[in-house]
Protein backbone atom coordinates (compact mmCIF):
# COMPACT_ATOMS: atom_id res chain seq x y z
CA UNK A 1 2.80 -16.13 -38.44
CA UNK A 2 2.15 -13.06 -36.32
CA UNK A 3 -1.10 -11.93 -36.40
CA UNK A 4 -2.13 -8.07 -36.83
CA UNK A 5 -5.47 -6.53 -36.75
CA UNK A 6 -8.02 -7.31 -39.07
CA UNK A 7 -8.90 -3.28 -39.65
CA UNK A 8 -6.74 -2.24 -42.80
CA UNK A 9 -4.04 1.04 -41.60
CA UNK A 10 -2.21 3.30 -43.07
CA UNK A 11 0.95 1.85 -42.52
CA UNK A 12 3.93 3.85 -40.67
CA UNK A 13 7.28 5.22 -41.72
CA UNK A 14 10.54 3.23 -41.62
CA UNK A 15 11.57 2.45 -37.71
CA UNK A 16 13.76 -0.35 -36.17
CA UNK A 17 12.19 -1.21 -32.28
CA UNK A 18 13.49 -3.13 -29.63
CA UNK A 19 10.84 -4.84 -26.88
CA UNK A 20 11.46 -7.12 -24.26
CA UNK A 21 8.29 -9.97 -22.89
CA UNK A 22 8.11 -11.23 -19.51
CA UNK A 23 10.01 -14.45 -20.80
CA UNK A 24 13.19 -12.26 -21.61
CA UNK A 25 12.97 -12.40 -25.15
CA UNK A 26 14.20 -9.30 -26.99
CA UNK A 27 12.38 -8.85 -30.32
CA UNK A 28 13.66 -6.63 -33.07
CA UNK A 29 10.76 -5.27 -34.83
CA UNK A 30 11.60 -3.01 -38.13
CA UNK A 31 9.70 -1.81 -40.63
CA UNK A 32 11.63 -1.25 -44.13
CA UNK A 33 9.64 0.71 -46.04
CA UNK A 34 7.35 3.99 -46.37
CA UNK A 35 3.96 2.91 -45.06
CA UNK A 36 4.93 -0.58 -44.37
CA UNK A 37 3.62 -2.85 -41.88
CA UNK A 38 6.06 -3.73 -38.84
CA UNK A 39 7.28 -7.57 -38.59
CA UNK A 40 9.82 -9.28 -36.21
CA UNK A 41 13.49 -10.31 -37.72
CA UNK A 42 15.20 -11.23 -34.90
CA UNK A 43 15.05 -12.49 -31.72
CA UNK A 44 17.39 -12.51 -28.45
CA UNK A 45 18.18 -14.40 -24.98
CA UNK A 46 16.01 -16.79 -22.82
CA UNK A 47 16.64 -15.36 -19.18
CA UNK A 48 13.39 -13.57 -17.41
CA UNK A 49 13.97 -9.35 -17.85
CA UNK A 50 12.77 -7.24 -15.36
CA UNK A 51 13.87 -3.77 -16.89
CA UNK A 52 15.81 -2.03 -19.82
CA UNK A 53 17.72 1.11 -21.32
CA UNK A 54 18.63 2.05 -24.14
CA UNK A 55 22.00 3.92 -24.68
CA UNK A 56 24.48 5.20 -26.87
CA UNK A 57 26.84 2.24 -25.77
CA UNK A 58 24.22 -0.02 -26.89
CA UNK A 59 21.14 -1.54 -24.86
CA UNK A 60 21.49 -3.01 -21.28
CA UNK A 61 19.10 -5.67 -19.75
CA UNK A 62 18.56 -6.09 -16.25
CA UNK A 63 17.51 -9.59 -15.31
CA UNK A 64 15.91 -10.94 -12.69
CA UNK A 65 18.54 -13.18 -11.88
CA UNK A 66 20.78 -10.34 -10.60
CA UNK A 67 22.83 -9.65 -14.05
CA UNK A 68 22.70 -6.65 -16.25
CA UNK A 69 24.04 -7.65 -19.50
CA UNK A 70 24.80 -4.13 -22.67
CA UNK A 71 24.03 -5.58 -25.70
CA UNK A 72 24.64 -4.43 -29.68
CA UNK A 73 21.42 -3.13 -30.76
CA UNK A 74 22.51 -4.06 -34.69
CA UNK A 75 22.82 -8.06 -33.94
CA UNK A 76 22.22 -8.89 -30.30
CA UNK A 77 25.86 -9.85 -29.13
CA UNK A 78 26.49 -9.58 -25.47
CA UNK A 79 29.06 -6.73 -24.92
CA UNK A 80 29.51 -6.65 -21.36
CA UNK A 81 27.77 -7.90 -17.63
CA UNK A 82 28.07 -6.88 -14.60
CA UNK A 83 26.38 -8.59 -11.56
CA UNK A 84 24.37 -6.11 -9.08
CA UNK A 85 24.95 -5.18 -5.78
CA UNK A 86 21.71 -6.36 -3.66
CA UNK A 87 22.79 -4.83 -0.28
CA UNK A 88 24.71 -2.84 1.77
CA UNK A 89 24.29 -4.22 5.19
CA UNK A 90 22.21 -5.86 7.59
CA UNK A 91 20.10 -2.93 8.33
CA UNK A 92 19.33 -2.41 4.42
CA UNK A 93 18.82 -6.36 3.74
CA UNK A 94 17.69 -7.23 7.27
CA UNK A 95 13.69 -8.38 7.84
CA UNK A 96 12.32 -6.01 4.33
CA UNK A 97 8.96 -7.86 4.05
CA UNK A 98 7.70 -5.29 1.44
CA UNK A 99 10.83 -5.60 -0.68
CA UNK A 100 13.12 -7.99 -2.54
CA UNK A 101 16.25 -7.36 -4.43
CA UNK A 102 14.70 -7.45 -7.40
CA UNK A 103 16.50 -4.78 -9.65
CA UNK A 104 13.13 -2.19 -10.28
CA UNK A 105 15.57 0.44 -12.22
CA UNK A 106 18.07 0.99 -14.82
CA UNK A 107 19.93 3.52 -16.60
CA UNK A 108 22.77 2.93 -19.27
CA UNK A 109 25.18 6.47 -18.77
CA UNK A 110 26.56 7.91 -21.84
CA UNK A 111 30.57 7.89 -22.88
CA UNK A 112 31.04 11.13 -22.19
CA UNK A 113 28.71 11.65 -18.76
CA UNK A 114 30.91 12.03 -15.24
CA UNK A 115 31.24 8.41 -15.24
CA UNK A 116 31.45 7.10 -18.09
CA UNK A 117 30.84 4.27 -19.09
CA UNK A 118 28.69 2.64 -16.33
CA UNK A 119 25.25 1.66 -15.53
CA UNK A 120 22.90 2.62 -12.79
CA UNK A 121 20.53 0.04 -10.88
CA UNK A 122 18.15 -0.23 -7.88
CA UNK A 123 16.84 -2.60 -5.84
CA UNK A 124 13.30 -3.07 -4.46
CA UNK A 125 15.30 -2.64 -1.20
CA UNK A 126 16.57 0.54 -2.10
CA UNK A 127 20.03 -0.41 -3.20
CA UNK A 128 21.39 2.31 -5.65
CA UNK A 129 24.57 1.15 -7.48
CA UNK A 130 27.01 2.52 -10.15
CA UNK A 131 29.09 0.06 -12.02
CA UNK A 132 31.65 0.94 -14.71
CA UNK A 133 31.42 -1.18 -17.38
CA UNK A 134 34.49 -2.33 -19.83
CA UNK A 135 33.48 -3.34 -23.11
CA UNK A 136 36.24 -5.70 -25.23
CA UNK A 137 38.80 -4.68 -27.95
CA UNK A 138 37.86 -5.14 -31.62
CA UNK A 139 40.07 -7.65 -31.59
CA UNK A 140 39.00 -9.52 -29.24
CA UNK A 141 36.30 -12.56 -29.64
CA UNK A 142 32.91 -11.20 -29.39
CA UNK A 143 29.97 -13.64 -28.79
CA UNK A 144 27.89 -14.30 -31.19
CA UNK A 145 23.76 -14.12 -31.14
CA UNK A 146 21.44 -17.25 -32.07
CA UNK A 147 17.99 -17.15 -32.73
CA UNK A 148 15.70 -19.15 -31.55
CA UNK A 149 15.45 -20.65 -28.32
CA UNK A 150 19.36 -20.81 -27.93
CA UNK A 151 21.32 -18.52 -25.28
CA UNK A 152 23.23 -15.06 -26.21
CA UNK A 153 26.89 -16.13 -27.25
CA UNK A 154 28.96 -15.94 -24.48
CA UNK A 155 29.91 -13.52 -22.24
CA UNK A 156 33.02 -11.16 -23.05
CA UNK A 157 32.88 -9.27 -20.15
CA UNK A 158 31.80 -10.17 -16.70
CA UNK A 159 32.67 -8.23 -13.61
CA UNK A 160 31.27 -8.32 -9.86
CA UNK A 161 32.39 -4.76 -9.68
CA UNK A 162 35.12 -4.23 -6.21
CA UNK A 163 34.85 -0.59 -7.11
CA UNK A 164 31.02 -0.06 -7.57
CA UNK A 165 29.41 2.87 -5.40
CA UNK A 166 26.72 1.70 -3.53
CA UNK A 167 24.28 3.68 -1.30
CA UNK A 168 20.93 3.25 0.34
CA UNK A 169 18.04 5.20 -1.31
CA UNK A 170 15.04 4.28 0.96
CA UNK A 171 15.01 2.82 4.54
CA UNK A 172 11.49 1.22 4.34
CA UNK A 173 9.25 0.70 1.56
CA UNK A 174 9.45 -0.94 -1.63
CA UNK A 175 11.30 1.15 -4.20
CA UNK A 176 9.22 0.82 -7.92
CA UNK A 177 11.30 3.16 -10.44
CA UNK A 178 13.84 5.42 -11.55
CA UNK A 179 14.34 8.15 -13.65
CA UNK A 180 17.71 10.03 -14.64
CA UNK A 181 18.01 13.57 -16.20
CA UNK A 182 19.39 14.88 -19.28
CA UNK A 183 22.75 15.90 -17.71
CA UNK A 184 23.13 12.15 -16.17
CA UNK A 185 23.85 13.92 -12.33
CA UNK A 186 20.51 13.89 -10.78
CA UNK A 187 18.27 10.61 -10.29
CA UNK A 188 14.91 10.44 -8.92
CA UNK A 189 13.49 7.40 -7.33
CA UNK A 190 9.80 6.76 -5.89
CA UNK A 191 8.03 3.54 -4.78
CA UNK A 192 5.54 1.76 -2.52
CA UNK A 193 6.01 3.50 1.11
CA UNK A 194 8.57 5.64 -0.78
CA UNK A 195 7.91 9.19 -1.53
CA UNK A 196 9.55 10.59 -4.38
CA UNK A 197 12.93 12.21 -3.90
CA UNK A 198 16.16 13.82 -5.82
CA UNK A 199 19.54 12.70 -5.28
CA UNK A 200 22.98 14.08 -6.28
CA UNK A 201 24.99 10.87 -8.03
CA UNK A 202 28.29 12.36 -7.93
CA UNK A 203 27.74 13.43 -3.91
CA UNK A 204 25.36 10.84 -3.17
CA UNK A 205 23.15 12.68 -1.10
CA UNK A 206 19.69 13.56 -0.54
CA UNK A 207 18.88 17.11 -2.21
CA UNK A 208 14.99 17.11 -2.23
CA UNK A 209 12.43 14.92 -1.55
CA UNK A 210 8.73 15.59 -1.70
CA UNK A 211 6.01 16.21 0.74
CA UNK A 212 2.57 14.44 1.04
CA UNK A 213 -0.24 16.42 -0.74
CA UNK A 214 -2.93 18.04 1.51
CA UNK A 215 -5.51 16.36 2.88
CA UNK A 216 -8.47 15.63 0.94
CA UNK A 217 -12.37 16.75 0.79
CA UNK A 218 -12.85 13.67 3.36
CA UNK A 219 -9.28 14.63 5.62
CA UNK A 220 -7.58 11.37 4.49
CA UNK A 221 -3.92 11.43 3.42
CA UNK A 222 -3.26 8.69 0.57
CA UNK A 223 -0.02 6.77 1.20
CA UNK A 224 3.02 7.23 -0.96
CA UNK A 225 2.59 4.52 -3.95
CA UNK A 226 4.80 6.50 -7.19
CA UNK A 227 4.65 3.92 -9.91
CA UNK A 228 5.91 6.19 -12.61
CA UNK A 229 8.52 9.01 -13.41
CA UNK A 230 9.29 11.39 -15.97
CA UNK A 231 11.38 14.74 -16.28
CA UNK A 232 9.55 16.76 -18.11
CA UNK A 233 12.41 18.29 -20.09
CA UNK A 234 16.21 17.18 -21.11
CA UNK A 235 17.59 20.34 -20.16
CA UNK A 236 15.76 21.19 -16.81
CA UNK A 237 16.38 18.57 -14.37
CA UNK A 238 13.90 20.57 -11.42
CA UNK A 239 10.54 19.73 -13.24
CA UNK A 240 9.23 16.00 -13.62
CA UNK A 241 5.96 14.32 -13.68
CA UNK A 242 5.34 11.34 -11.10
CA UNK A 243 2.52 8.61 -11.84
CA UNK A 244 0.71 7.20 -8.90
CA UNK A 245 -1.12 3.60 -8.28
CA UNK A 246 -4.13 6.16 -7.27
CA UNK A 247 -4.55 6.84 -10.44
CA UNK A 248 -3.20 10.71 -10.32
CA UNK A 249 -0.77 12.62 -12.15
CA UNK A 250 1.47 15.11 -10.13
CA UNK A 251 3.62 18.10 -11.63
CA UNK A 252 6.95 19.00 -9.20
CA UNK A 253 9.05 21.82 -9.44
CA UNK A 254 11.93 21.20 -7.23
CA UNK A 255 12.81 25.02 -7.57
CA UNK A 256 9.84 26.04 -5.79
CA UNK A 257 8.07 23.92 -3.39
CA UNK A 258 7.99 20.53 -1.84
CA UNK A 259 4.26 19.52 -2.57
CA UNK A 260 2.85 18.91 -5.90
CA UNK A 261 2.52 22.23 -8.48
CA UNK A 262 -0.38 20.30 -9.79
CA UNK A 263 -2.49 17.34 -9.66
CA UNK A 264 -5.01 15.60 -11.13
CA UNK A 265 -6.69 12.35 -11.37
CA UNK A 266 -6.97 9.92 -14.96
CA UNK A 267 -8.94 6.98 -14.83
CA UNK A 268 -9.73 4.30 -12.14
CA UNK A 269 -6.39 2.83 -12.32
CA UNK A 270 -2.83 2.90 -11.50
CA UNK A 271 -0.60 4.85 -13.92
CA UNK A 272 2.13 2.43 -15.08
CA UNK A 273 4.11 4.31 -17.83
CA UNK A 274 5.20 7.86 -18.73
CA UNK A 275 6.94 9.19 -21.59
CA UNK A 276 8.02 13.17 -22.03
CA UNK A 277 6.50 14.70 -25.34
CA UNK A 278 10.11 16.48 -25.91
CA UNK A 279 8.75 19.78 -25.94
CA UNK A 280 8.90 20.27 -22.46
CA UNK A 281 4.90 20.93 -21.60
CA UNK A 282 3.52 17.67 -22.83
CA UNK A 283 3.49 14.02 -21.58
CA UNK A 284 2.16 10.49 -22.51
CA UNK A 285 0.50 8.97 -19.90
CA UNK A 286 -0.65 4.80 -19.77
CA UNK A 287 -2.75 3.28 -17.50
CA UNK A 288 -3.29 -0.18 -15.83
CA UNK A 289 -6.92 0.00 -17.40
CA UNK A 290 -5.60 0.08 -21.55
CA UNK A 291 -6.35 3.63 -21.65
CA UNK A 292 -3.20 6.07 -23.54
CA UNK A 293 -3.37 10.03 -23.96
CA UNK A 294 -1.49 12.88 -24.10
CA UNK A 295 -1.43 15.53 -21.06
CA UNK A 296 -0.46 19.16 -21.26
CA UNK A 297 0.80 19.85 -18.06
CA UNK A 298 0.62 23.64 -18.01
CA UNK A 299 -3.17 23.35 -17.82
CA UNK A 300 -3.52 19.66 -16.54
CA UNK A 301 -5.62 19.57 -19.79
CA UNK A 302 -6.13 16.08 -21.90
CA UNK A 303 -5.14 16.98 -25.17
CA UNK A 304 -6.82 13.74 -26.26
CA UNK A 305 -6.85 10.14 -25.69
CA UNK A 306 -5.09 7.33 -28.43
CA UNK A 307 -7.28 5.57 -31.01
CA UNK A 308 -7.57 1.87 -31.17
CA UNK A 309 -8.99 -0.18 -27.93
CA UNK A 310 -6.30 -1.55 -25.85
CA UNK A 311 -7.02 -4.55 -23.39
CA UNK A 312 -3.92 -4.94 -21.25
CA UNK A 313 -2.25 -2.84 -19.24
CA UNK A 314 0.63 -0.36 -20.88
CA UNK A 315 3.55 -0.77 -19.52
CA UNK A 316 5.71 1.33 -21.56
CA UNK A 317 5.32 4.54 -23.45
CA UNK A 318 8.43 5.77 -25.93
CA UNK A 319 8.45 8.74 -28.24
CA UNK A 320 10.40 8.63 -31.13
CA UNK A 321 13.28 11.07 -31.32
CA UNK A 322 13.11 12.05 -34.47
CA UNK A 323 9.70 10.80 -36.19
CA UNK A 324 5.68 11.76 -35.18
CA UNK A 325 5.04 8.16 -34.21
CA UNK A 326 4.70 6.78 -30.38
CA UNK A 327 5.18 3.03 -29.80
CA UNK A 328 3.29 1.54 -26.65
CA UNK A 329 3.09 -2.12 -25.69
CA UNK A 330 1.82 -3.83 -22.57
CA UNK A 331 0.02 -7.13 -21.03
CA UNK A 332 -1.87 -7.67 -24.22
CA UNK A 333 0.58 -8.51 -26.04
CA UNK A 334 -0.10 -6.13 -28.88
CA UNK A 335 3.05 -3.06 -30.38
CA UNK A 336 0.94 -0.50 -31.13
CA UNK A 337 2.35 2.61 -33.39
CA UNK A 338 0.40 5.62 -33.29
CA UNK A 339 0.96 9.06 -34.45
CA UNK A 340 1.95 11.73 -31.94
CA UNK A 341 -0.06 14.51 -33.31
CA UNK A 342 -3.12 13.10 -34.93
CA UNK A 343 -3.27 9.48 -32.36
CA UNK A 344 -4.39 7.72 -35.36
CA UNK A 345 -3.09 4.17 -35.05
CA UNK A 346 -1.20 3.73 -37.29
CA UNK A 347 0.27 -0.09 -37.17
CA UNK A 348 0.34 -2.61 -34.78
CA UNK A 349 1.67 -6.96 -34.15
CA UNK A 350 1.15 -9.16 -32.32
CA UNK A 351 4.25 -10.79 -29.97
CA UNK A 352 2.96 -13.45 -28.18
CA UNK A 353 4.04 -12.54 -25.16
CA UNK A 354 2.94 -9.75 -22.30
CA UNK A 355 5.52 -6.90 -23.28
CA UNK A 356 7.40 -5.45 -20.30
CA UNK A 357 9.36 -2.25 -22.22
CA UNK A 358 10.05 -1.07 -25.81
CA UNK A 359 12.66 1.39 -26.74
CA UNK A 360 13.33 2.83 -30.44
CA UNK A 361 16.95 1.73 -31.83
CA UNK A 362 18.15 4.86 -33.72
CA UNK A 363 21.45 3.34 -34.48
CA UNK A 364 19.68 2.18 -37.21
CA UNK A 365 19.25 5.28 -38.67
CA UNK A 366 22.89 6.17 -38.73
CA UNK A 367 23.48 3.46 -40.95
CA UNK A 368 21.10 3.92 -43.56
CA UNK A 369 23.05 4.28 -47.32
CA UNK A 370 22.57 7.66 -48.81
CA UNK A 371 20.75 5.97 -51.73
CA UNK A 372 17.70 5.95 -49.75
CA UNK A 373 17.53 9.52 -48.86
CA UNK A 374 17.39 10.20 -52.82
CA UNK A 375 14.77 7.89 -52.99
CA UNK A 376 13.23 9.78 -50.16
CA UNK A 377 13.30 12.97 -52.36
CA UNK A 378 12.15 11.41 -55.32
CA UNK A 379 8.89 10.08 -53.45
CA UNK A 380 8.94 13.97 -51.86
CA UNK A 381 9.36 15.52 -55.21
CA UNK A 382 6.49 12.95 -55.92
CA UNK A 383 4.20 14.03 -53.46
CA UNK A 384 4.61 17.34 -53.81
CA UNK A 385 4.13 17.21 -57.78
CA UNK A 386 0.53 15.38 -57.09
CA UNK A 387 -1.13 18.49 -55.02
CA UNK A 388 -0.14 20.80 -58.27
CA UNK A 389 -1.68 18.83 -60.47
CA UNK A 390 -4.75 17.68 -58.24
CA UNK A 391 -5.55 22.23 -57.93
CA UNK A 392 -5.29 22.07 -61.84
CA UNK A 393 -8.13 20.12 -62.19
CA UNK A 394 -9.61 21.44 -59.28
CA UNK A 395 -9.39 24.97 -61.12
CA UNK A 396 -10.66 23.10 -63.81
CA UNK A 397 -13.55 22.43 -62.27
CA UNK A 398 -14.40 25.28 -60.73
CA UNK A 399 -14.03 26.77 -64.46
CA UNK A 400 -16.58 24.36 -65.55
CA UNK A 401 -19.03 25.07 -62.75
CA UNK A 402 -19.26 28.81 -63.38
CA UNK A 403 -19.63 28.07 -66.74
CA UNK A 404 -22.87 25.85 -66.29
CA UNK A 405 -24.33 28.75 -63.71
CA UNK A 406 -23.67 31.02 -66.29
CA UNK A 407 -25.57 28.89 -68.59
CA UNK A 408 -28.26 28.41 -66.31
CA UNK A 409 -28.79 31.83 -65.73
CA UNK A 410 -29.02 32.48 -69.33
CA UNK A 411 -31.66 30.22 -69.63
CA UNK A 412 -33.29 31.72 -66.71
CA UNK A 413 -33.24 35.19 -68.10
CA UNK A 414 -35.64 34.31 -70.70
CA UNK A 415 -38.55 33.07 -69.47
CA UNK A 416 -38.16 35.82 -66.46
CA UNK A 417 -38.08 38.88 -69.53
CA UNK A 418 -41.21 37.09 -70.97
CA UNK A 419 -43.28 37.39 -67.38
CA UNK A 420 -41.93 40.67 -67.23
CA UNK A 421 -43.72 41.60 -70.65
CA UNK A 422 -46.59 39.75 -69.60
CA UNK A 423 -47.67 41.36 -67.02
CA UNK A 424 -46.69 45.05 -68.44
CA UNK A 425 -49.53 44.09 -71.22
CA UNK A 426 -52.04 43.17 -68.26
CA UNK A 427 -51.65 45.64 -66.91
CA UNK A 428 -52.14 47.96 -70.06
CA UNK A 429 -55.39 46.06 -70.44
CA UNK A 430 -57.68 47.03 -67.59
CA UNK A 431 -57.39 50.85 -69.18
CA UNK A 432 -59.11 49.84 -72.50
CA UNK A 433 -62.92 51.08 -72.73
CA UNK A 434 -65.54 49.21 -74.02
CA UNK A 435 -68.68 50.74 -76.39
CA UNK A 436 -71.26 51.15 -73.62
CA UNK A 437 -68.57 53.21 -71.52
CA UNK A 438 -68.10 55.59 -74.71
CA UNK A 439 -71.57 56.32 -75.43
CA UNK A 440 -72.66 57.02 -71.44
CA UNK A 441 -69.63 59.17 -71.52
CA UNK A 442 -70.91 61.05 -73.99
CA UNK A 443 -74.31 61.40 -72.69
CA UNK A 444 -72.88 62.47 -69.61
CA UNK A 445 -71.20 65.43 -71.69
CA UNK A 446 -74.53 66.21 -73.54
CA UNK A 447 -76.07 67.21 -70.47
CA UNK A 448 -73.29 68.90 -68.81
CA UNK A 449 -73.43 71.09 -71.73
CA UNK A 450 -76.89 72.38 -71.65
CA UNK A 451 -77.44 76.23 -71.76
């Protein structure tokens, strides 16, 4: 039985998640019901993963045998594979110490992008490739998933691509990640030894590529390391946020200048995942320490850090599209769900396994029957009927409060009119003469009227 955390949560709205552990198991995590508690129902493949994307073609797996395989995100069967270009020539393959070919990126393209339908990889070496990708006819024998410890079906589609593009992005170094715009025409790749830099997929080329930052307080120069990417927006491809393994978040602006537009440090350790807030100013950063927060990067300001103590590294960050929840997993094993507004953890499991990536499947959420949307508005209609009748008896209340004051003042009036009275008739008193004032009075008036 999976275990969860022993601190009782709120629960979190309905959600179907895909992660991936360093053993190549794909889990499919869902939760079913309003405020439910998130538990696996299936599980996928045996090979070793090193990266994945998630796409509207389905969800593509790079593993570290040299394969990328799409798979359907609704059962796990094995659409298509392609095998990965892992050089170009001697010059690219020839005496890399600091690099393998060790696919470090991935991108699934869309249908309807320039290409396609194709993927995107890179090497450690720097090996950028594009690969169409043919998925089968619907009448065609599709393999079929097992769960368990079995293998994927079988393979419907495998191609060593003749007609891949292939191109060098880095001539020394040890290329980390990748990152792809909204429009799918611009990729940015950064690495160990590699400083960031933009490239033009349809042209291939080289169109900008940062500078170092200046020196600092001491006149040292920190060496390229970019261990995480982000564009900051879908629409603007010229702005995206680059993680380093010196613990410091950079802003670029391709439109204006080659060094960073700002920069600041988070932690004491290297920054492993980003994920864009979708609103185009924030971001969610995780480090190699456990630490998770949310970044404004107009200001450089932290908005505020995640609840909830996490004891592994986080290596990946995802927003989901359409709901106020934020799924991170890393080395401790642990799929945390928080919420993106108030960072109240919300649910979390335990996998067994160090976590490499998750990614929300919204497929699911296409196919949900329109009975549960009227359910949906019932429990809204619900809700909403509880707050009016929670201010009537708050009104009620309030009657009944003013009430009793009233009542207490009343009571207080009286004893207040009686002091009142009291001390008129003291002071009335002092003014009353006694006998032996009367009769010196009158003496006094006997001899004042002498002849």
């Amino acid at each position: 039985m999976p275990r969860t955390n022993s601190v009782d949560l709120p629960g979190c709205p309905p959600f179907r998640a895909l992660c991936c552990d360093n053993l190549g198991y794909v889990k499919v995590v869902e939760v079913a019901s309003d405020k439910g508690m998130p538990q696996v129902v299936a599980r996928w493949g045996r090979d070793p993963v090193a990266c994945s994307a998630y796409g509207e073609e389905g969800f593509a797996l790079a593993r570290k045998s040299g394969r990328v395989e799409v798979l359907n995100p609704v059962n796990g069967v094995r659409l298509a594979e392609v095998v990965v270009p892992t050089s170009i020539s001697e010059r690219v393959n020839g005496n890399r110490e600091d690099a393998s070919d060790a696919v470090c990126g991935l991108h699934l393209f869309k249908k309807n992008s320039i290409w396609g339908t194709a993927v995107l990889t890179c090497t450690e070496q720097g090996v950028a490739a594009i690969q169409r990708i043919s998925f089968p006819a619907d009448d065609e024998d599709m393999g079929v998933s097992n769960d368990g410890d079995e293998d994927m079906g079988v393979s419907t589609s495998s191609q060593v691509s003749s007609d891949a593009i292939v191109w060098s992005v880095a001539d020394s170094g040890s290329v980390c990640c990748l990152r792809v715009d909204g429009s799918e025409r611009y990729a940015i790749f950064g690495g160990k030894g590699v400083e960031v830099s933009m490239w033009d997929l349809e042209k291939r080329t080289r169109i900008w590529s940062a500078k170092n930052p200046r020196r600092d307080n001491l006149g040292l120069i920190a060496p390229a390391f970019v261990t995480a990417l982000a564009f900051l927006s879908v629409k603007d491809h010229r702005k995206f946020v680059v993680g380093t393994g010196h613990h410091q978040i950079r802003l670029y602006d391709t439109g204006a200048q080659r060094r960073p537009m700002l920069m600041f440090d988070y932690g004491e350790s290297p920054i492993k995942s980003i994920a864009p807030g979708g609103d185009g100013n924030t971001v969610y950063v995780g480090s190699g320490s456990g630490d998770l927060a949310c970044f404004d990067m107009r200001t450089g300001q932290n908005v505020g850090g995640f609840k909830g103590k996490i004891s592994g590294s986080v290596r990946s960050v995802v927003l989901h599209p359409t709901l106020p929840i934020v799924a991170s997993c890393g080395l401790d094993r642990y799929l945390r769900i928080h919420h993106s507004r108030t960072r109240q953890l919300l649910s979390m499991l335990f996998l067994k396994q160090q976590l490499i990536s998750v990614v929300f499947d919204t497929s699911a959420d296409k196919s949900v029957p329109p009975t549960s949307g009227s359910s949906n508005k019932e429990n809204s209609n619900a809700a909403e009927a509880k707050p009016a009748s929670k201010t009537g008896t708050e009104k009620e209340g309030r009657t009944d409060k003013k009430k009793r004051s009233r009542e207490e003042l009343k009571d207080f009036a009286v004893p207040s009119q009686n002091l009142v009275k009291i001390k008129k008739k003291s002071a009335v008193v002092p003014n009353i003469e006694t006998k032996q004032e009367k009769s010196s009075r009158k003496v006094r008036k006997s001899k004042g009227s002498g002849p």
